[in-house]
Protein backbone atom coordinates (compact mmCIF):
# COMPACT_ATOMS: atom_id res chain seq x y z
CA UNK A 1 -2.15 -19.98 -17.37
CA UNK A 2 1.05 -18.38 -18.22
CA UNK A 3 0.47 -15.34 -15.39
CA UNK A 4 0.23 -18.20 -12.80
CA UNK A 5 3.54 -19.56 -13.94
CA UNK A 6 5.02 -16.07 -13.52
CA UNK A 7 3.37 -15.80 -10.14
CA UNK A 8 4.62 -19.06 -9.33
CA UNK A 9 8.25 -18.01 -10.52
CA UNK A 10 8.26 -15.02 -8.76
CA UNK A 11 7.16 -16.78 -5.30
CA UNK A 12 10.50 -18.98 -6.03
CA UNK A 13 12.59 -15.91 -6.80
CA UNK A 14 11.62 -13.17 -4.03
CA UNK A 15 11.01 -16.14 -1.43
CA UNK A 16 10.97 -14.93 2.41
CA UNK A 17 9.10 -16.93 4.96
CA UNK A 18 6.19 -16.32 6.57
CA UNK A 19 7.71 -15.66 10.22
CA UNK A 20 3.85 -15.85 12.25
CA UNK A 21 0.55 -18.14 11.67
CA UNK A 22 -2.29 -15.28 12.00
CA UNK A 23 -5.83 -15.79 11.53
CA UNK A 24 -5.63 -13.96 8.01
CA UNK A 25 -8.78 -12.68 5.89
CA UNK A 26 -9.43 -11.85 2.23
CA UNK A 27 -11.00 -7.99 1.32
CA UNK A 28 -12.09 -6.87 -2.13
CA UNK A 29 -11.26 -8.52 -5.22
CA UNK A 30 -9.24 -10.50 -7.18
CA UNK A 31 -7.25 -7.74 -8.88
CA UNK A 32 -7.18 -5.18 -5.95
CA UNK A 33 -7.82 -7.34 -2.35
CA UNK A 34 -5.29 -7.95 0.29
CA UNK A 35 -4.98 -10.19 3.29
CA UNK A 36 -5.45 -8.69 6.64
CA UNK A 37 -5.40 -9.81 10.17
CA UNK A 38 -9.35 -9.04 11.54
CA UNK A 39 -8.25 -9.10 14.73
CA UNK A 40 -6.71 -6.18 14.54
CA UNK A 41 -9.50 -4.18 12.70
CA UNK A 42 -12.72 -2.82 14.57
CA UNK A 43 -15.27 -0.02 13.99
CA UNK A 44 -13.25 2.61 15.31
CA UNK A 45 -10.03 1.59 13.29
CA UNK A 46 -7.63 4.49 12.04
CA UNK A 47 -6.99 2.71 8.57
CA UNK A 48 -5.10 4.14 5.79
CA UNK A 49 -5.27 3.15 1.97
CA UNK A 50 -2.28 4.79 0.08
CA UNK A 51 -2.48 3.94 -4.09
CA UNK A 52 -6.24 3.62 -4.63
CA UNK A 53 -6.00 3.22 -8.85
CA UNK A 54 -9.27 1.91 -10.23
CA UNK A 55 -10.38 -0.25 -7.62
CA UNK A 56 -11.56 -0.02 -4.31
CA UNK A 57 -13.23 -3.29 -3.35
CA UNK A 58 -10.09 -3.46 -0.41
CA UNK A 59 -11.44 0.08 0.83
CA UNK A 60 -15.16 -0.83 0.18
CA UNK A 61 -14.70 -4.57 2.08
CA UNK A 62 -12.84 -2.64 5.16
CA UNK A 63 -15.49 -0.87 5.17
CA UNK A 64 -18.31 -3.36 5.03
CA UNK A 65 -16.51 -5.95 7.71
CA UNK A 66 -15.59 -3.46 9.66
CA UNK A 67 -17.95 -0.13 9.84
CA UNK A 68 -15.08 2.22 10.07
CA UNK A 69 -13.66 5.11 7.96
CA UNK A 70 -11.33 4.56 5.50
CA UNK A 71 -9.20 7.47 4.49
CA UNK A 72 -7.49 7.28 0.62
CA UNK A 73 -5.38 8.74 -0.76
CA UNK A 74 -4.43 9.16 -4.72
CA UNK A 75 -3.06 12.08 -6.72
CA UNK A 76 -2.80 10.74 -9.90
CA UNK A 77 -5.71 11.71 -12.68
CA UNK A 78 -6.50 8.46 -13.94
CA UNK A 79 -7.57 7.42 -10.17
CA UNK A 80 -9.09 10.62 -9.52
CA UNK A 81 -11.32 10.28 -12.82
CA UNK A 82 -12.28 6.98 -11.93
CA UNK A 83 -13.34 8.04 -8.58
CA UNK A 84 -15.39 10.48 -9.87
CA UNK A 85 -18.27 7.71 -10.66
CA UNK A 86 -17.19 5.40 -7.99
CA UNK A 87 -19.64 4.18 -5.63
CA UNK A 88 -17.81 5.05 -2.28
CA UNK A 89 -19.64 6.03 0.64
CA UNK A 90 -19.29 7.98 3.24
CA UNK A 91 -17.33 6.16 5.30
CA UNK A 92 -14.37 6.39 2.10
CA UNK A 93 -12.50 9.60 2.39
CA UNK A 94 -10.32 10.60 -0.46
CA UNK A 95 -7.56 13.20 -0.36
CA UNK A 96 -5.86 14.54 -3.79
CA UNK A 97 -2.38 13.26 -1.82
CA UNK A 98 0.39 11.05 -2.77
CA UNK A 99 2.38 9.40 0.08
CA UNK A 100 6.27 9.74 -0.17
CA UNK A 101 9.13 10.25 2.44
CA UNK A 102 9.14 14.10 2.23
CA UNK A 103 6.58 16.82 2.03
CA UNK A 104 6.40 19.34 -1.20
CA UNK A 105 5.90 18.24 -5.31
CA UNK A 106 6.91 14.70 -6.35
CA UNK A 107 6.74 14.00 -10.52
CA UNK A 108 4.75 10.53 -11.69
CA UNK A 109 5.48 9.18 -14.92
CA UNK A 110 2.04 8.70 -16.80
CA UNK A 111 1.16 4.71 -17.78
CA UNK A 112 1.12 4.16 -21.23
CA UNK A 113 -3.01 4.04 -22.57
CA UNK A 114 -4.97 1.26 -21.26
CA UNK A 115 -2.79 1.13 -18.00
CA UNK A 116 -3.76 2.30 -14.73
CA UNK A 117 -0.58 3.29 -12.10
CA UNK A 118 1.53 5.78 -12.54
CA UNK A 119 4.75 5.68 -11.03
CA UNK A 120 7.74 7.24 -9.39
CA UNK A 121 10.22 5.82 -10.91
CA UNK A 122 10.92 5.94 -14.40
CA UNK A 123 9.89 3.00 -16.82
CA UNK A 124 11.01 2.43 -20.01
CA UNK A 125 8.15 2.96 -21.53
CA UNK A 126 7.57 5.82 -19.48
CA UNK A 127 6.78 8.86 -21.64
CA UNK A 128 4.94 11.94 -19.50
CA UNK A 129 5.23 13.19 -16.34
CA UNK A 130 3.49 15.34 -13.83
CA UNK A 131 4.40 16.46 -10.59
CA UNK A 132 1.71 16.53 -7.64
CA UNK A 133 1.62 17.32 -3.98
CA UNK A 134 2.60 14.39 -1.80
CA UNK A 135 3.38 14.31 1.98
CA UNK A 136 5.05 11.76 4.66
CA UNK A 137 3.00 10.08 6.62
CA UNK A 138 3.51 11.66 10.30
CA UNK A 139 2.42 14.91 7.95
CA UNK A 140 -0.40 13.35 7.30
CA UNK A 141 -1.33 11.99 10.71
CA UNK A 142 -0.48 15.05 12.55
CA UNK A 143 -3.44 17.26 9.64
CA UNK A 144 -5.81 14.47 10.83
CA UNK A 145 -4.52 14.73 14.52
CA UNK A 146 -3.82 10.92 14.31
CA UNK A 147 -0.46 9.19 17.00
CA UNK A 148 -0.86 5.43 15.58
CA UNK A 149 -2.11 3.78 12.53
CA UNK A 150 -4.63 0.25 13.09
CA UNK A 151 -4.00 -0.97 9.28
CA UNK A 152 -1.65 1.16 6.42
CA UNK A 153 -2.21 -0.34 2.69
CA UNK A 154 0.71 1.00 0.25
CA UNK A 155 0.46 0.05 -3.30
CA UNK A 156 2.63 3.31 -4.73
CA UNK A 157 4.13 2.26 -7.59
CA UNK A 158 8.15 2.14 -6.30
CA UNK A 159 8.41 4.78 -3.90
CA UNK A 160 7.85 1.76 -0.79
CA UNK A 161 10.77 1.37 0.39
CA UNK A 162 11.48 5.19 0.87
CA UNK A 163 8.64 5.34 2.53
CA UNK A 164 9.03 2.09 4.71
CA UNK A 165 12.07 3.58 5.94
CA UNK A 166 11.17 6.68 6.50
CA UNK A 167 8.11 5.44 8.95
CA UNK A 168 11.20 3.22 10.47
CA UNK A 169 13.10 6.60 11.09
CA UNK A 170 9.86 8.06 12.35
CA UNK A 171 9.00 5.38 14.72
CA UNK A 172 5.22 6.07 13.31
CA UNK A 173 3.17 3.14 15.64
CA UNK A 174 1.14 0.79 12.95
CA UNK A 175 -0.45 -2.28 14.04
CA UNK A 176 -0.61 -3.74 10.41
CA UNK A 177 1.17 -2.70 7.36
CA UNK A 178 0.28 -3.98 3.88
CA UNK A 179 2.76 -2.99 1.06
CA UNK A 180 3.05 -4.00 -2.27
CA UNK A 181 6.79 -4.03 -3.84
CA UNK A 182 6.76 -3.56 -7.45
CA UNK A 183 9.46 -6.10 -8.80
CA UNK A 184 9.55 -4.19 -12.44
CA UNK A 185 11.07 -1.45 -10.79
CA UNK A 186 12.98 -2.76 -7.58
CA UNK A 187 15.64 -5.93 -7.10
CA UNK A 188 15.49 -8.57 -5.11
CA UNK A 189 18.09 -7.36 -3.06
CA UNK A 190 16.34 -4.14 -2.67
CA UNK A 191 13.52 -6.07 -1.48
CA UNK A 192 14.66 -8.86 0.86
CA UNK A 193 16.60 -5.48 2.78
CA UNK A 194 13.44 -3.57 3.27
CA UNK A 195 11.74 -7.01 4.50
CA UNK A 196 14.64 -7.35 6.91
CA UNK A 197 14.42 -3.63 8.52
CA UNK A 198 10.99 -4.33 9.09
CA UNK A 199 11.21 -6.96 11.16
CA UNK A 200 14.25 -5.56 12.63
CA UNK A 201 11.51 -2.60 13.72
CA UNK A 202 9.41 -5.24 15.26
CA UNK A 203 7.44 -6.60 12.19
CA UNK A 204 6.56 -10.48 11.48
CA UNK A 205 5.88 -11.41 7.95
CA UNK A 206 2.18 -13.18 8.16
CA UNK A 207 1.13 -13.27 4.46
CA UNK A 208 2.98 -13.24 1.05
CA UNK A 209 1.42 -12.93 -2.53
CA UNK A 210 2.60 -13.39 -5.53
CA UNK A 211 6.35 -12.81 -4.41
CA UNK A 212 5.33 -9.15 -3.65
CA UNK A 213 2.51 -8.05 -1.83
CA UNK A 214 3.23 -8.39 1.76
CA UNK A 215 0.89 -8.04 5.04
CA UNK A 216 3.31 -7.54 7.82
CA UNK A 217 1.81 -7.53 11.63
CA UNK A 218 3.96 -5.87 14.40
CA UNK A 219 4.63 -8.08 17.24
CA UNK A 220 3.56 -5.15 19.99
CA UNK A 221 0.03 -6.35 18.77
């Protein structure tokens, strides 16, 4: 009961409007599913899941629906461990990469035991650290000889909006972007301003969760 009344105070607090009616679907699960737009998803899809942490039924339910390749990516060791065991296919392609707005060594602050997500940015609680390799995206898309993106999931812990901005700068071509903003670690204002150079770049707002997690659909598409 009480995290719906946080999820319902945090709608009130980082409220933007949705700015398009889309036919939307759910994939995966509770925890780790997003919204998508299906229309713009088909079996030869370039989809990209950035932030995989202990769950893949997103990546497994693109997968299913859609009969294309998924390609994720996830430095840190607690998600690598877990994928170890994980029942992902071959249609799942993981890569020991972290996504960021440069290319070279980037250091993650370990979650405290029992927690899942490291981070970029420094909690309070924050303890450990580790650096690991992580790459922009047009370095990534160029290794897998890639020019546009169908559907880009980012759940990375803080380092969004660098990133957001940097595919901005970029002019990287993505039908669908999916983004989680992590409120512990970013303000409002910090928020609303990514939201607006987004749709300054084209993008329309079609789904909103929980205040933070975001499907935005560009209008080219």
């Amino acid at each position: 009961m009480m995290k719906k009344i946080k999820n319902i105070i945090r709608d009130l607090y980082y409220r933007t409007k949705i700015d398009k009616k889309v036919r939307l679907q759910w994939l995966g699960s509770e925890y780790g599913g997003w919204f998508v737009c299906p229309d713009l998803v088909k079996d030869d899809s370039i989809v990209y899941s950035f932030g995989i942490g202990d769950d893949i039924s997103f990546d497994v339910g693109i997968i299913n629906k859609f009969d294309c390749n998924v390609r994720g990516y996830d430095p840190t060791p607690v998600s690598l461990e877990f994928l170890k065991n994980a029942q992902k296919g071959k249609k799942f392609i993981i890569n020991e990469v972290g996504l960021s707005y440069y290319d070279g060594l980037e250091t993650f602050f370990l979650p405290q035991p029992g927690n899942v997500s490291c981070s970029v940015v420094k909690k309070d609680e924050s303890t450990e650290s580790v650096d690991l390799k992580v790459m922009k995206l047009s370095t990534i898309m160029r290794e897998n000889n890639h020019s546009s993106i169908d559907l880009l999931k980012m759940d990375i812990e803080g380092g969004e909006i660098k990133v957001l901005d940097n595919i901005i700068e970029e002019q990287i071509n993505i039908k669908q972007i999916l983004v989680e903003y992590h409120p512990k670690v970013l303000t409002k204002s910090l928020v609303n301003q990514s939201v607006n150079r987004l749709k300054k770049y084209g993008y329309k707002v079609v789904s909103i969760r929980h205040g933070k997690e975001y499907t935005f659909v560009h209008v080219d598409h």
